[in-house]
C-alpha atoms as a PDB file:
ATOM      1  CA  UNK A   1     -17.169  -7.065 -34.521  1.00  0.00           C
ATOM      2  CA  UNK A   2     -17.538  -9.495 -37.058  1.00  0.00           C
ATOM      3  CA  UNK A   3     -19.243  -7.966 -40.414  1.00  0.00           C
ATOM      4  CA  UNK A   4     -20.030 -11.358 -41.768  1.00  0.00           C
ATOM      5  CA  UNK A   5     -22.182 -11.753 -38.742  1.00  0.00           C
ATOM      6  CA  UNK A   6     -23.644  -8.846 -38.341  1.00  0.00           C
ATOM      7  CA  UNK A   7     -24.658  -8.906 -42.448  1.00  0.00           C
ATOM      8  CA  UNK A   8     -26.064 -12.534 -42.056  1.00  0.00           C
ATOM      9  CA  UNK A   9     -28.214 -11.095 -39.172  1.00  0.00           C
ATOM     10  CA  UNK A  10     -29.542  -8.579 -41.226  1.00  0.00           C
ATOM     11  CA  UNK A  11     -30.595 -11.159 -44.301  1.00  0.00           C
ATOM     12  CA  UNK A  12     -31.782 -13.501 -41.993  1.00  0.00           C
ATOM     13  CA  UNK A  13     -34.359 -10.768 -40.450  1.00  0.00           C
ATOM     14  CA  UNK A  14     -35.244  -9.339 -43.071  1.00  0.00           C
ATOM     15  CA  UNK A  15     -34.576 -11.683 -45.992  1.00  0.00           C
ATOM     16  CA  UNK A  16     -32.995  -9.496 -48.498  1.00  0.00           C
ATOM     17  CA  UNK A  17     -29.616  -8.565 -49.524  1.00  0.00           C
ATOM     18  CA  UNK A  18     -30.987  -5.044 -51.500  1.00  0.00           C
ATOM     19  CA  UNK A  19     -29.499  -2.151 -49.264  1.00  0.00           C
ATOM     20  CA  UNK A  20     -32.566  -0.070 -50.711  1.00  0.00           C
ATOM     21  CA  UNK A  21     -35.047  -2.441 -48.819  1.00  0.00           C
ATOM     22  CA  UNK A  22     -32.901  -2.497 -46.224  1.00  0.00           C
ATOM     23  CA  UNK A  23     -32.865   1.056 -45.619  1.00  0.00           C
ATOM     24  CA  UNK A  24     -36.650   1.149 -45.747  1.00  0.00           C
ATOM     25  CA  UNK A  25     -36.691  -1.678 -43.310  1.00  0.00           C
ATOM     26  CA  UNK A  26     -34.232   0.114 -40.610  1.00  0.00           C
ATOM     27  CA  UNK A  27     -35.799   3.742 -41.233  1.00  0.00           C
ATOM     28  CA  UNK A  28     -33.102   5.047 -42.552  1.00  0.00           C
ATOM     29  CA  UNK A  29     -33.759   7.874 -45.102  1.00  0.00           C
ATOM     30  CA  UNK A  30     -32.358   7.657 -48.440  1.00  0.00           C
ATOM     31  CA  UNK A  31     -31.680  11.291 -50.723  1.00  0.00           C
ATOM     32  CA  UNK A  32     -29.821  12.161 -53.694  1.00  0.00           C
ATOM     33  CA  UNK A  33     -28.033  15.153 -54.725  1.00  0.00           C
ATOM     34  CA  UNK A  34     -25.380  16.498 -57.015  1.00  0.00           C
ATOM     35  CA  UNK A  35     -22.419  16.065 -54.538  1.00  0.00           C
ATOM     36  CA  UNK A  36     -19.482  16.710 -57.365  1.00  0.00           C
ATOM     37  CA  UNK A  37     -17.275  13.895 -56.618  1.00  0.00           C
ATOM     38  CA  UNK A  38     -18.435  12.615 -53.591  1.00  0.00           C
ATOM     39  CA  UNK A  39     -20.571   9.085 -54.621  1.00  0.00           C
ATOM     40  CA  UNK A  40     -22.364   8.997 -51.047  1.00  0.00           C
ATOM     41  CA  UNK A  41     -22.366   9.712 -47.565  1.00  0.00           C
ATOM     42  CA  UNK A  42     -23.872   8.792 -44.756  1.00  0.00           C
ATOM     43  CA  UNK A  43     -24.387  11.271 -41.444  1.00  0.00           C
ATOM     44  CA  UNK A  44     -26.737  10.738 -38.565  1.00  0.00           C
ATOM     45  CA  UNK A  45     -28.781  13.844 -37.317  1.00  0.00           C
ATOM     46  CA  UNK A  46     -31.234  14.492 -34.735  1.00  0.00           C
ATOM     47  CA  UNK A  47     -31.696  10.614 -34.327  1.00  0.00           C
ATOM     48  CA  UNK A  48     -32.226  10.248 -37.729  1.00  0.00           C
ATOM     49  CA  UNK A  49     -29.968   8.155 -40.038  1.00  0.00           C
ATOM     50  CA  UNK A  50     -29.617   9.426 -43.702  1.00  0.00           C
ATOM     51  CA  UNK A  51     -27.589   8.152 -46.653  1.00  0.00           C
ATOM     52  CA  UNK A  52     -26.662  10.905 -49.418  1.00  0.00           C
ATOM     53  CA  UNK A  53     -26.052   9.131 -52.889  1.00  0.00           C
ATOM     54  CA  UNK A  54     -24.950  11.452 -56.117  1.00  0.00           C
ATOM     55  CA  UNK A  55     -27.256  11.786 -58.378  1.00  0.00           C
ATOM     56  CA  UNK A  56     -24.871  11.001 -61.369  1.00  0.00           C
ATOM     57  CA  UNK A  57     -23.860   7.240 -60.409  1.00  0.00           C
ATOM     58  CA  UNK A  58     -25.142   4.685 -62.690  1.00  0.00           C
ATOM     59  CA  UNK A  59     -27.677   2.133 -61.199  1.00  0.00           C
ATOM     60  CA  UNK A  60     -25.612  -0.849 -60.411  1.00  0.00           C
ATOM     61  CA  UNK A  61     -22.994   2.166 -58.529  1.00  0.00           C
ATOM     62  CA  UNK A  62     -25.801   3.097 -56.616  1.00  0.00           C
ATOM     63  CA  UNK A  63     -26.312  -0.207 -55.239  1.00  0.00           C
ATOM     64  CA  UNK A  64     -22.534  -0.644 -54.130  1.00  0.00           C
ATOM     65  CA  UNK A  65     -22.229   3.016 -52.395  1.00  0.00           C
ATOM     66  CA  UNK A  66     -25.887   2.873 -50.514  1.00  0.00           C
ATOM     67  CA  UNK A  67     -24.433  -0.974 -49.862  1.00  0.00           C
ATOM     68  CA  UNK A  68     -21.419   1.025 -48.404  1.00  0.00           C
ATOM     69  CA  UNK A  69     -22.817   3.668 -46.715  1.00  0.00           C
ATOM     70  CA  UNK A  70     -25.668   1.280 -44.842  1.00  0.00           C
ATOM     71  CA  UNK A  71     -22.154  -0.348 -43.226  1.00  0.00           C
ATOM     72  CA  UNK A  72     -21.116   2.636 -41.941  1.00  0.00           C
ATOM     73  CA  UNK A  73     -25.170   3.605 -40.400  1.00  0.00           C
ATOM     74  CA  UNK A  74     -25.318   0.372 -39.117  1.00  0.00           C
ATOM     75  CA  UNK A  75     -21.467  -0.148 -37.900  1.00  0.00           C
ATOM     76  CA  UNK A  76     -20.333   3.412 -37.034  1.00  0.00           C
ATOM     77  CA  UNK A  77     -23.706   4.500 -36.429  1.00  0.00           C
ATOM     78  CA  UNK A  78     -22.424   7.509 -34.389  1.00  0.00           C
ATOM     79  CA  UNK A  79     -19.024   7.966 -35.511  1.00  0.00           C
ATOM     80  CA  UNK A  80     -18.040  11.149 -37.693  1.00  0.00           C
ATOM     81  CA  UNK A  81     -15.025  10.271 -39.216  1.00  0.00           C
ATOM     82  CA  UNK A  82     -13.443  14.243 -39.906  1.00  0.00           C
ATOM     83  CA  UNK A  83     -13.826  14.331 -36.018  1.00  0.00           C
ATOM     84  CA  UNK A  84     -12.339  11.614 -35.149  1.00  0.00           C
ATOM     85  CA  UNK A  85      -9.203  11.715 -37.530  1.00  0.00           C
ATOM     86  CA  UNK A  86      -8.644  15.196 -36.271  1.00  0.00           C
ATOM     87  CA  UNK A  87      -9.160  14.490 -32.712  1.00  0.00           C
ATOM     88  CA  UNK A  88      -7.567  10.845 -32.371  1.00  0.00           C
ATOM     89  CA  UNK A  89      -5.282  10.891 -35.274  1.00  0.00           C
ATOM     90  CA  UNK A  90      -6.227   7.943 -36.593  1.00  0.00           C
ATOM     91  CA  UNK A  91      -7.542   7.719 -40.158  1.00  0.00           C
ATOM     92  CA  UNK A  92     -10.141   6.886 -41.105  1.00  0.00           C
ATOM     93  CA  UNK A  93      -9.378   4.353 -43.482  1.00  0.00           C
ATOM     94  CA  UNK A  94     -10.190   1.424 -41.130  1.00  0.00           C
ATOM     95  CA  UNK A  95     -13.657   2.343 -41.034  1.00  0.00           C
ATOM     96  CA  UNK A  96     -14.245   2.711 -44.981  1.00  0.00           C
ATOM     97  CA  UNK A  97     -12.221  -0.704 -45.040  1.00  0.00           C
ATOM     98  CA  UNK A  98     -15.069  -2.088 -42.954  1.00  0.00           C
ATOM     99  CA  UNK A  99     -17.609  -0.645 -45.064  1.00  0.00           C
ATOM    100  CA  UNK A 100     -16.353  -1.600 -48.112  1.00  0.00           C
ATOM    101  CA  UNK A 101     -16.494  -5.296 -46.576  1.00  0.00           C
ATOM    102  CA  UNK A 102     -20.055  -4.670 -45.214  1.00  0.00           C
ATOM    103  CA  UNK A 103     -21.093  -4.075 -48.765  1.00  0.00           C
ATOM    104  CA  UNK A 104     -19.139  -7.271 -50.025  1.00  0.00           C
ATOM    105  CA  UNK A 105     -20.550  -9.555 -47.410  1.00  0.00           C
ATOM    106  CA  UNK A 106     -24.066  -8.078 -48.207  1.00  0.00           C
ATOM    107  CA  UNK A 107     -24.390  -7.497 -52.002  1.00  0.00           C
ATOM    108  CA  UNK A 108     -22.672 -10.701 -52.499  1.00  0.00           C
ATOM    109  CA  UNK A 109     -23.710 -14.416 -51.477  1.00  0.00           C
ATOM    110  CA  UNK A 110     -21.585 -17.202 -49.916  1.00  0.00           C
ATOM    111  CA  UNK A 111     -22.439 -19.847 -52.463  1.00  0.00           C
ATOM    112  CA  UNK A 112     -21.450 -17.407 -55.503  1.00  0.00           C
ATOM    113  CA  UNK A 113     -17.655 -18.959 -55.519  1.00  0.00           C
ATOM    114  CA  UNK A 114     -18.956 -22.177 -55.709  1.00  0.00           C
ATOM    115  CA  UNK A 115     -20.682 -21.896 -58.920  1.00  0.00           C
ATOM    116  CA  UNK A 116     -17.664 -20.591 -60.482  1.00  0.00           C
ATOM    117  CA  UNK A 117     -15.281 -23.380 -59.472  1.00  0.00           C
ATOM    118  CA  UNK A 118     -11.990 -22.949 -61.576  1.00  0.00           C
ATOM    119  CA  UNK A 119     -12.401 -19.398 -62.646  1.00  0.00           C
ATOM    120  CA  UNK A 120     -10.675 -16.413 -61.799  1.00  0.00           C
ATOM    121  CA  UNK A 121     -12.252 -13.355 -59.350  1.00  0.00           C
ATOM    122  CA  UNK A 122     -12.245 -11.371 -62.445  1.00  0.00           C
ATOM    123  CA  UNK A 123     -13.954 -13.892 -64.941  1.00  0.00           C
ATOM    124  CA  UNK A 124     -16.560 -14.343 -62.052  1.00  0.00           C
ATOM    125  CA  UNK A 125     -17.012 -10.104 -61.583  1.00  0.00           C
ATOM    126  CA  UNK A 126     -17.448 -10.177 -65.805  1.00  0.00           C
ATOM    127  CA  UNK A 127     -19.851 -13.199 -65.283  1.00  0.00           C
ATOM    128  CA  UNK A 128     -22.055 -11.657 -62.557  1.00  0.00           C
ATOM    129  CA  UNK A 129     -21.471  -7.904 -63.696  1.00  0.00           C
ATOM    130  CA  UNK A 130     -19.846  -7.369 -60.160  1.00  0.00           C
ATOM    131  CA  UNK A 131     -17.132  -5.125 -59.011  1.00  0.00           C
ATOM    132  CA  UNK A 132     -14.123  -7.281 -58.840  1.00  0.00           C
ATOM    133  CA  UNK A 133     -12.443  -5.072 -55.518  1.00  0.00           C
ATOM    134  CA  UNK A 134     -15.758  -6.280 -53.490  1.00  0.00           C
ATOM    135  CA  UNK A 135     -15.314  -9.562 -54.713  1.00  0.00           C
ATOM    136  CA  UNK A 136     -11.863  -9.838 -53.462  1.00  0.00           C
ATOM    137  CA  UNK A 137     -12.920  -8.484 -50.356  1.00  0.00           C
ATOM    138  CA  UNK A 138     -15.758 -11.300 -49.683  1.00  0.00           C
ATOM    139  CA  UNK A 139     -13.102 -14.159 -51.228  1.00  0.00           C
ATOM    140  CA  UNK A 140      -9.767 -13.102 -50.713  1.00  0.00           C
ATOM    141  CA  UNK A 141      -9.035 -14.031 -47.078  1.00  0.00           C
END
């Protein structure tokens, strides 16, 4: 699996990078709630693919965790990770790794480096109001 791929898939089908449209595009059902300190979740029921966001982020946070969460509904689409750490052992850090770099690769273009030639990942993340952590994820290979 290679999430770069799989992201430039879904931009070049549906030509956006907004995880909202996205969403709406793939049928997958988008609620808030107060969830205490949870920011998001995603869980698939019935068939159905929902993402959970807190009702507390701010609106650029949203973006990032239903970014997030739409990596794990469309690259664990099945998998629920508190059964398979306790059945496998494995954590499941690997798979919010991969969502984390889902979101990067989406919410964030290829060319964006290029316009900042000389400057550091955090001047660029104060530039562009980004998160700096997903911007060393897309440009820190």
């Amino acid at each position: 699996m290679f999430i770069p791929d799989i992201v430039a898939n879904l931009v070049r089908r549906y030509k956006t990078r907004d995880p909202f449209e996205l969403c709406d595009y793939l049928h997958i059902h988008l609620l808030s709630h107060s969830l205490g300190e949870i920011r998001g979740y995603y869980i698939k029921r019935r068939r159905e693919k929902y993402i959970v966001l807190s009702i507390d982020l701010r609106e650029h946070e949203k973006t990032i965790v239903c970014a997030h969460e739409l990596g794990h509904a469309i690259i664990h689409t099945d998998l629920s990770t508190p059964f398979y750490r306790a059945n496998t052992g494995f954590s499941k850090d690997k798979f919010e790794m991969q969502a984390n770099r889902f979101a990067a690769e989406l919410l964030i273009p290829d060319d964006l480096i290029y316009q900042y030639e000389g400057f550091t990942i955090r001047q660029i993340a104060y530039a562009e109001g980004l998160n700096e952590e997903l911007l060393k994820l897309k440009f820190e290979k």
